[in-house]
C-alpha atoms as a PDB file:
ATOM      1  CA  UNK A   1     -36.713  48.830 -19.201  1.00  0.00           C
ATOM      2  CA  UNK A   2     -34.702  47.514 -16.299  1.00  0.00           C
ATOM      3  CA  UNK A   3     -35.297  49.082 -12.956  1.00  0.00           C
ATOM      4  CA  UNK A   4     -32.238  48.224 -10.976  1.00  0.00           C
ATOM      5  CA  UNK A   5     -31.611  49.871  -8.060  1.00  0.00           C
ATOM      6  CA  UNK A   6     -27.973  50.890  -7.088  1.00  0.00           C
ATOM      7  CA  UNK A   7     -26.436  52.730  -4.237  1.00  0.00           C
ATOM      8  CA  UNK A   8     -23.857  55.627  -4.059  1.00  0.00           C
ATOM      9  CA  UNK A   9     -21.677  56.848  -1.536  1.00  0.00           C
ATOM     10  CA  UNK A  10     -19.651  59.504  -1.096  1.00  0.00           C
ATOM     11  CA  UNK A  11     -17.342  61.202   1.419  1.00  0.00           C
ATOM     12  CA  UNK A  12     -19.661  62.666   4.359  1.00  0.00           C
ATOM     13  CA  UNK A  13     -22.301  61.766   2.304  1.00  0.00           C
ATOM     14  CA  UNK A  14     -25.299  59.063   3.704  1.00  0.00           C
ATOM     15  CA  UNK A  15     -25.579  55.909   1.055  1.00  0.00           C
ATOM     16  CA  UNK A  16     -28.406  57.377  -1.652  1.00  0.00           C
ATOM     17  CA  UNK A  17     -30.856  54.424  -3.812  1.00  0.00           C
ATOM     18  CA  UNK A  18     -30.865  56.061  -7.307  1.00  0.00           C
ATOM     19  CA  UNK A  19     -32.697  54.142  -9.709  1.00  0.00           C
ATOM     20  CA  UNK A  20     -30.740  52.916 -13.099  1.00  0.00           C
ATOM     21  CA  UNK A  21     -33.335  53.767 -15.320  1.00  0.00           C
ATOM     22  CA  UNK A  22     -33.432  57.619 -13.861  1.00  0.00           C
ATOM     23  CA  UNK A  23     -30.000  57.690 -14.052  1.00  0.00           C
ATOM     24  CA  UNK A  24     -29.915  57.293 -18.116  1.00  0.00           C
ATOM     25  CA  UNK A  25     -32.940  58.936 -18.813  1.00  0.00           C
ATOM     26  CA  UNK A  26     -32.155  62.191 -16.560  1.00  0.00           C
ATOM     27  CA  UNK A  27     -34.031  63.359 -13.425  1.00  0.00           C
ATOM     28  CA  UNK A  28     -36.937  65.567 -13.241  1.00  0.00           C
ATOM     29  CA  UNK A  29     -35.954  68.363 -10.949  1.00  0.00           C
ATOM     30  CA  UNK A  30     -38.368  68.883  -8.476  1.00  0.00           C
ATOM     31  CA  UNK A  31     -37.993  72.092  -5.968  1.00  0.00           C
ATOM     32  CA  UNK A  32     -40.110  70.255  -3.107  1.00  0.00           C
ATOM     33  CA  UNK A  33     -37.563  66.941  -3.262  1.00  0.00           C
ATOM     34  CA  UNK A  34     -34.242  68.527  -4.069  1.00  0.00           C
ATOM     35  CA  UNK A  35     -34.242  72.013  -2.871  1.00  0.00           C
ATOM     36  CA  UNK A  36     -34.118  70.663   1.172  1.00  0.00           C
ATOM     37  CA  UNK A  37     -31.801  67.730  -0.596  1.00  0.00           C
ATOM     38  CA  UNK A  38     -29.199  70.065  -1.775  1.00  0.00           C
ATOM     39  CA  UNK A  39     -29.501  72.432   1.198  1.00  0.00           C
ATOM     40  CA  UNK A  40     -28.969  69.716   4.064  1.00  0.00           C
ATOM     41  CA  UNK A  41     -26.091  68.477   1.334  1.00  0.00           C
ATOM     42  CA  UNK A  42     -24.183  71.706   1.686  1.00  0.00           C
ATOM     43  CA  UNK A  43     -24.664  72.301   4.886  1.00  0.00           C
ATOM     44  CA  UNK A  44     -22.757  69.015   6.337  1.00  0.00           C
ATOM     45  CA  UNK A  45     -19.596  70.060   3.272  1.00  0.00           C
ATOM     46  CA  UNK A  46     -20.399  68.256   0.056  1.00  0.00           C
ATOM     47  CA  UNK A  47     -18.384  69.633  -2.877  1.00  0.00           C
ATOM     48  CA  UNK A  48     -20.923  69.945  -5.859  1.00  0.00           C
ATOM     49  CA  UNK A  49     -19.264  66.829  -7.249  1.00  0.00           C
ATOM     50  CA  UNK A  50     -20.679  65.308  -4.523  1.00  0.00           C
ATOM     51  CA  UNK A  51     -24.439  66.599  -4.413  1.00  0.00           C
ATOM     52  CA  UNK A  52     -24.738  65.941  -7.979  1.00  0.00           C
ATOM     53  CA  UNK A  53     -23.108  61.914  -7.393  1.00  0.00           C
ATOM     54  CA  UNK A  54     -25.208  61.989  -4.130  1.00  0.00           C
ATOM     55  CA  UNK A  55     -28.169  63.321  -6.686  1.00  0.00           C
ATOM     56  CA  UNK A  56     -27.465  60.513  -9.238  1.00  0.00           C
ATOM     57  CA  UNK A  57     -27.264  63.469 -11.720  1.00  0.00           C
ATOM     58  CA  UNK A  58     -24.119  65.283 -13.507  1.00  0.00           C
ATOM     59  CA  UNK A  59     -22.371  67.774 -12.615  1.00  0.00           C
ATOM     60  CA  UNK A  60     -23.282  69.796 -15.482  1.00  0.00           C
ATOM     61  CA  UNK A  61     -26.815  69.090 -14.465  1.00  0.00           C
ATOM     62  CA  UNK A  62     -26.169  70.740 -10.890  1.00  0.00           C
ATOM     63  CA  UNK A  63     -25.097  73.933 -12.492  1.00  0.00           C
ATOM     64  CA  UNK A  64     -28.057  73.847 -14.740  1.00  0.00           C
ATOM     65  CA  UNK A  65     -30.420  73.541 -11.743  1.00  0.00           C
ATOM     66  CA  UNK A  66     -28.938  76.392 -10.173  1.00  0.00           C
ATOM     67  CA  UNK A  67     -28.956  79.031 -12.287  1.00  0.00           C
ATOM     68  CA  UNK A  68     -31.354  80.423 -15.022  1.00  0.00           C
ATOM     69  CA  UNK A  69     -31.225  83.535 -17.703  1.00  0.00           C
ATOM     70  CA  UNK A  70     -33.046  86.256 -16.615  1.00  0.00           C
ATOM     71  CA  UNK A  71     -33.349  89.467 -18.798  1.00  0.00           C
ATOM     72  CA  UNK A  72     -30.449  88.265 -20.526  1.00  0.00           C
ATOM     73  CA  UNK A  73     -28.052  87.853 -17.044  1.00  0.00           C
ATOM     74  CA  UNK A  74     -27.579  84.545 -14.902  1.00  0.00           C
ATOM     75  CA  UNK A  75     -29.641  84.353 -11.998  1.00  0.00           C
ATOM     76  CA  UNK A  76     -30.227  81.880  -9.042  1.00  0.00           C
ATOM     77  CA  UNK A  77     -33.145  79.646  -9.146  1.00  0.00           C
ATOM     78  CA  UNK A  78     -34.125  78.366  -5.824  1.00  0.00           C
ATOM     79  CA  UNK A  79     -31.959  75.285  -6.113  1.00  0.00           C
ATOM     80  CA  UNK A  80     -29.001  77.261  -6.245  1.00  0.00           C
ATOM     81  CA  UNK A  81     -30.397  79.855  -3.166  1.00  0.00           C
ATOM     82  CA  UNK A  82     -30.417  76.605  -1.055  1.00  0.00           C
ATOM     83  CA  UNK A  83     -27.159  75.333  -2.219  1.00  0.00           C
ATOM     84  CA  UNK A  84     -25.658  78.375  -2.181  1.00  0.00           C
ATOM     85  CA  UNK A  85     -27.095  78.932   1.683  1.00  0.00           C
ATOM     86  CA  UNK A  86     -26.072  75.566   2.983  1.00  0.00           C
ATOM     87  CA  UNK A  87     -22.046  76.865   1.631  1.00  0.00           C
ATOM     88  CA  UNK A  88     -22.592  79.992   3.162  1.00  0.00           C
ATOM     89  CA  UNK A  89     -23.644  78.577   6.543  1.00  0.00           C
ATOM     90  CA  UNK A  90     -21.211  75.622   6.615  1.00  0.00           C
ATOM     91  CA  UNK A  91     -18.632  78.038   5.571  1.00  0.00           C
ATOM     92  CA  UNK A  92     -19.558  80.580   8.927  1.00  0.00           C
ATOM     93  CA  UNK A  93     -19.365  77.332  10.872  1.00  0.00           C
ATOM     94  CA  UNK A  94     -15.976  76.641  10.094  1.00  0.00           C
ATOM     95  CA  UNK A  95     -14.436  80.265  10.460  1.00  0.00           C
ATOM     96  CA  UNK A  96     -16.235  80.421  13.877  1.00  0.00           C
ATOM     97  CA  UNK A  97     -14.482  77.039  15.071  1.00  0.00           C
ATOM     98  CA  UNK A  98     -11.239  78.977  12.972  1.00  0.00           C
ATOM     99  CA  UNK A  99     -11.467  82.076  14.710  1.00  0.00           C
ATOM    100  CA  UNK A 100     -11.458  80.021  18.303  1.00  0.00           C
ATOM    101  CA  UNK A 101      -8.493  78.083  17.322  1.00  0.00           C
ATOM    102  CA  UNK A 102      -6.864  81.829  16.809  1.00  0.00           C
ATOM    103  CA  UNK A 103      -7.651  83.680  19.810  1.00  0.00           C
ATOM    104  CA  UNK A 104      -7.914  80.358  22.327  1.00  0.00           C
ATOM    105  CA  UNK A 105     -10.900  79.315  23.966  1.00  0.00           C
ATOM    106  CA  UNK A 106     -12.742  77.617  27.050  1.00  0.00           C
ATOM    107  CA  UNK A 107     -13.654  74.279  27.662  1.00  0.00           C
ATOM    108  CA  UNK A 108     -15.362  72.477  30.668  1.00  0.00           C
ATOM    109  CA  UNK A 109     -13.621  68.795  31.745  1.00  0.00           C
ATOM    110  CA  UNK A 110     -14.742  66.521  34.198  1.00  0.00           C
ATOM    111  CA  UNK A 111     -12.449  65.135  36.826  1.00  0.00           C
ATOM    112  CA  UNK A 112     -12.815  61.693  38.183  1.00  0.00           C
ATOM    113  CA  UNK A 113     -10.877  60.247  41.054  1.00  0.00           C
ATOM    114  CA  UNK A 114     -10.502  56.866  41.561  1.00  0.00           C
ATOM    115  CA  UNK A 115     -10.337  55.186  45.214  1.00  0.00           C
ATOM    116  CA  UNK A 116      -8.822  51.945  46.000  1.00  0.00           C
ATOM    117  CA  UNK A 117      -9.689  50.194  49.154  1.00  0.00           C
ATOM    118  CA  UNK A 118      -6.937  47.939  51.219  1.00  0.00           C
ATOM    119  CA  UNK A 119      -8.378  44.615  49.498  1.00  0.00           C
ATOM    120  CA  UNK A 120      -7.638  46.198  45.975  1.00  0.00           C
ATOM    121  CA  UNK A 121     -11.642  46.874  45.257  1.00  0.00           C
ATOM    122  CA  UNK A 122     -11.948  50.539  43.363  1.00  0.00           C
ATOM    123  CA  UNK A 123     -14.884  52.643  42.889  1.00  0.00           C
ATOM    124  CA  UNK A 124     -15.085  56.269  41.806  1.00  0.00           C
ATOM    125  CA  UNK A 125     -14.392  59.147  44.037  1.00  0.00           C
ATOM    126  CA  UNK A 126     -15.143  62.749  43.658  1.00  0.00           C
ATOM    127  CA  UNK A 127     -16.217  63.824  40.411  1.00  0.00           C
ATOM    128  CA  UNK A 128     -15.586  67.573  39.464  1.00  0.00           C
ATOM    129  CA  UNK A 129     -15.800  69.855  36.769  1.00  0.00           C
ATOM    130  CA  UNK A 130     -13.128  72.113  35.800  1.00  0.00           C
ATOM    131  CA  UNK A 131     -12.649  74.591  33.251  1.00  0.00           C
ATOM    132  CA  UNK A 132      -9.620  74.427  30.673  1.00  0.00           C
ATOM    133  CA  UNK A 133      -8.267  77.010  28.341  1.00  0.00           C
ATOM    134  CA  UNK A 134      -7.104  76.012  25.077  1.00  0.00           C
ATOM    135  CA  UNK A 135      -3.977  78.118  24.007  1.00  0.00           C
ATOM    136  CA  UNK A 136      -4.579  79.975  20.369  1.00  0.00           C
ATOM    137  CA  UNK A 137      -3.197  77.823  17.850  1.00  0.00           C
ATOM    138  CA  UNK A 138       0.081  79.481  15.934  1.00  0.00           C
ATOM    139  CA  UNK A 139      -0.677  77.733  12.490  1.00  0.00           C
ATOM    140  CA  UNK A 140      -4.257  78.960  12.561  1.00  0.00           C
ATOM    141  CA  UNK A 141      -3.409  82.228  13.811  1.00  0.00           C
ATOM    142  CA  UNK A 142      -0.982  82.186  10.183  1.00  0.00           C
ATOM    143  CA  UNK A 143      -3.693  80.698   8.356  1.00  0.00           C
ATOM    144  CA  UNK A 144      -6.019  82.935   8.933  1.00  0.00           C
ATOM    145  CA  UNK A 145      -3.817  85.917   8.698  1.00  0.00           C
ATOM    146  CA  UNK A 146      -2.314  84.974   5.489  1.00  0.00           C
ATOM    147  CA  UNK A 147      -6.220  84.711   3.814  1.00  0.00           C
ATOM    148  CA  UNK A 148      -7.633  87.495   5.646  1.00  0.00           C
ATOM    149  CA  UNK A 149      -5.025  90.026   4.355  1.00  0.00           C
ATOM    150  CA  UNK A 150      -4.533  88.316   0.961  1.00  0.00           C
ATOM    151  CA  UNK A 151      -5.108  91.970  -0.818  1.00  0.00           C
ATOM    152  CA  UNK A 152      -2.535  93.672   1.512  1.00  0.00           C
ATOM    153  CA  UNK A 153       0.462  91.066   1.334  1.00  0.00           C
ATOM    154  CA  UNK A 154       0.929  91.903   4.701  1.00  0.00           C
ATOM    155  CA  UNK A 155       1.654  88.588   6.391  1.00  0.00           C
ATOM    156  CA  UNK A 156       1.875  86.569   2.669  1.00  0.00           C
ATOM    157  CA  UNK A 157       4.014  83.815   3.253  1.00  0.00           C
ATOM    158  CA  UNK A 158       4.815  84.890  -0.569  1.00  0.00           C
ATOM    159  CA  UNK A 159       7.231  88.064  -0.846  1.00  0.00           C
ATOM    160  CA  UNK A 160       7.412  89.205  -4.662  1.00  0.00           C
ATOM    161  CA  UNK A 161      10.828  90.986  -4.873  1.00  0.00           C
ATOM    162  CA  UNK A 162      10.891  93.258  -8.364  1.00  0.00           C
ATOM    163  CA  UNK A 163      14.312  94.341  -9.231  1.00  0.00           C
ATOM    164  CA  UNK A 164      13.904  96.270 -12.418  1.00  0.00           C
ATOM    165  CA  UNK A 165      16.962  98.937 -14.033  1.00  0.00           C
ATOM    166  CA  UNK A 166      16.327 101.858 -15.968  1.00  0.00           C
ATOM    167  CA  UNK A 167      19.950 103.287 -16.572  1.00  0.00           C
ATOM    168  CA  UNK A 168      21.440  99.737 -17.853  1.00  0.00           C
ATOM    169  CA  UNK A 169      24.071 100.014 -15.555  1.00  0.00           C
ATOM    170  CA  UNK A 170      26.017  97.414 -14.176  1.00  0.00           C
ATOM    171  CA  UNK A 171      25.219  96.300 -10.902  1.00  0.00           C
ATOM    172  CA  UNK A 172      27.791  95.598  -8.289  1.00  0.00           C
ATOM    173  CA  UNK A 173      26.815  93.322  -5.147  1.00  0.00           C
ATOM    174  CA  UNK A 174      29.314  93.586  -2.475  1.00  0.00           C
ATOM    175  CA  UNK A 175      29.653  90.900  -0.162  1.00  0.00           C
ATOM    176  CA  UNK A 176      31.391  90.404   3.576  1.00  0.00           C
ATOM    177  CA  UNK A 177      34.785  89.033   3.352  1.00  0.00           C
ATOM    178  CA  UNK A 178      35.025  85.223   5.499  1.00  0.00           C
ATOM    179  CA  UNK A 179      37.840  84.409   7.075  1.00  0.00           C
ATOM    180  CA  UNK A 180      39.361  81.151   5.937  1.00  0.00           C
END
């Protein structure tokens, strides 16, 4: 059988060699090779579409790798711990850098001045470091209001308005007169 090597990308994803002949034949899942595979995967934002590309496998086959029957219920195998783990902690990642955008934050700059002599020679002057704030950020301050009280409605950017008459009478809307 032919043993041609091809390579894969995907989006934030390093270049991966899968062999052609693993490819059509299916991998062998090995916990020592992919478990640390899928984890690192995860952890830098791959959608499973893009492990399991990365993987040279199917989707399908991710999802089979991750969970097995257990007394008759689904349950994790350590594939899907791992790949489940690397979400979790890219996910923390992100609502920490979320949460700063929200309430504003600190960051150090460094100043440089730059001194020109009389025959038009520069060179740099004092250096310093100063501290900046960063205002909070008004669309992630909505963002993160609209998902965090998603139950609640409270600050939906959806308002569902339910207008519903038990007597079947008529309703009358009155309306300001304009002036023409």
């Amino acid at each position: 059988m032919d043993r041609k090597t091809t390579s894969r990308t995907t989006k934030n994803v390093k270049t991966v060699e899968v062999k052609t002949e693993e490819v059509r034949t299916g991998y062998k899942y090995d916990a020592k090779f992919h478990d640390p595979w899928v984890f690192s995967l995860a952890l830098k934002g791959a959608t499973d579409e893009e492990i399991a590309t990365a993987m040279g496998v199917s989707r399908m086959t991710i999802d089979r790798w991750s969970t097995t029957e257990k007394d008759g219920e689904k349950a994790l195998t350590s594939f899907g711990e791992k790949r489940r783990a690397g979400k979790e902690q890219a996910d923390a990642l992100v609502v920490a850098k979320l949460y700063e955008r929200c309430v504003g934050y600190e960051v150090e700059e460094e100043v440089k001045t730059i001194e020109v002599n009389r025959d038009g020679a520069t060179k740099i002057g004092t250096i310093r470091t100063t501290t900046k704030h960063i205002a909070p950020d008004t669309l992630a301050i909505m963002y993160w209001l609209n998902n965090r009280t998603r139950k609640t409605g409270e600050w939906s950017q959806k308002q569902d308005v339910n207008v519903s008459f038990e007597d079947k009478e008529k309703v009358v809307f009155i309306l300001p007169e304009i002036e023409a």
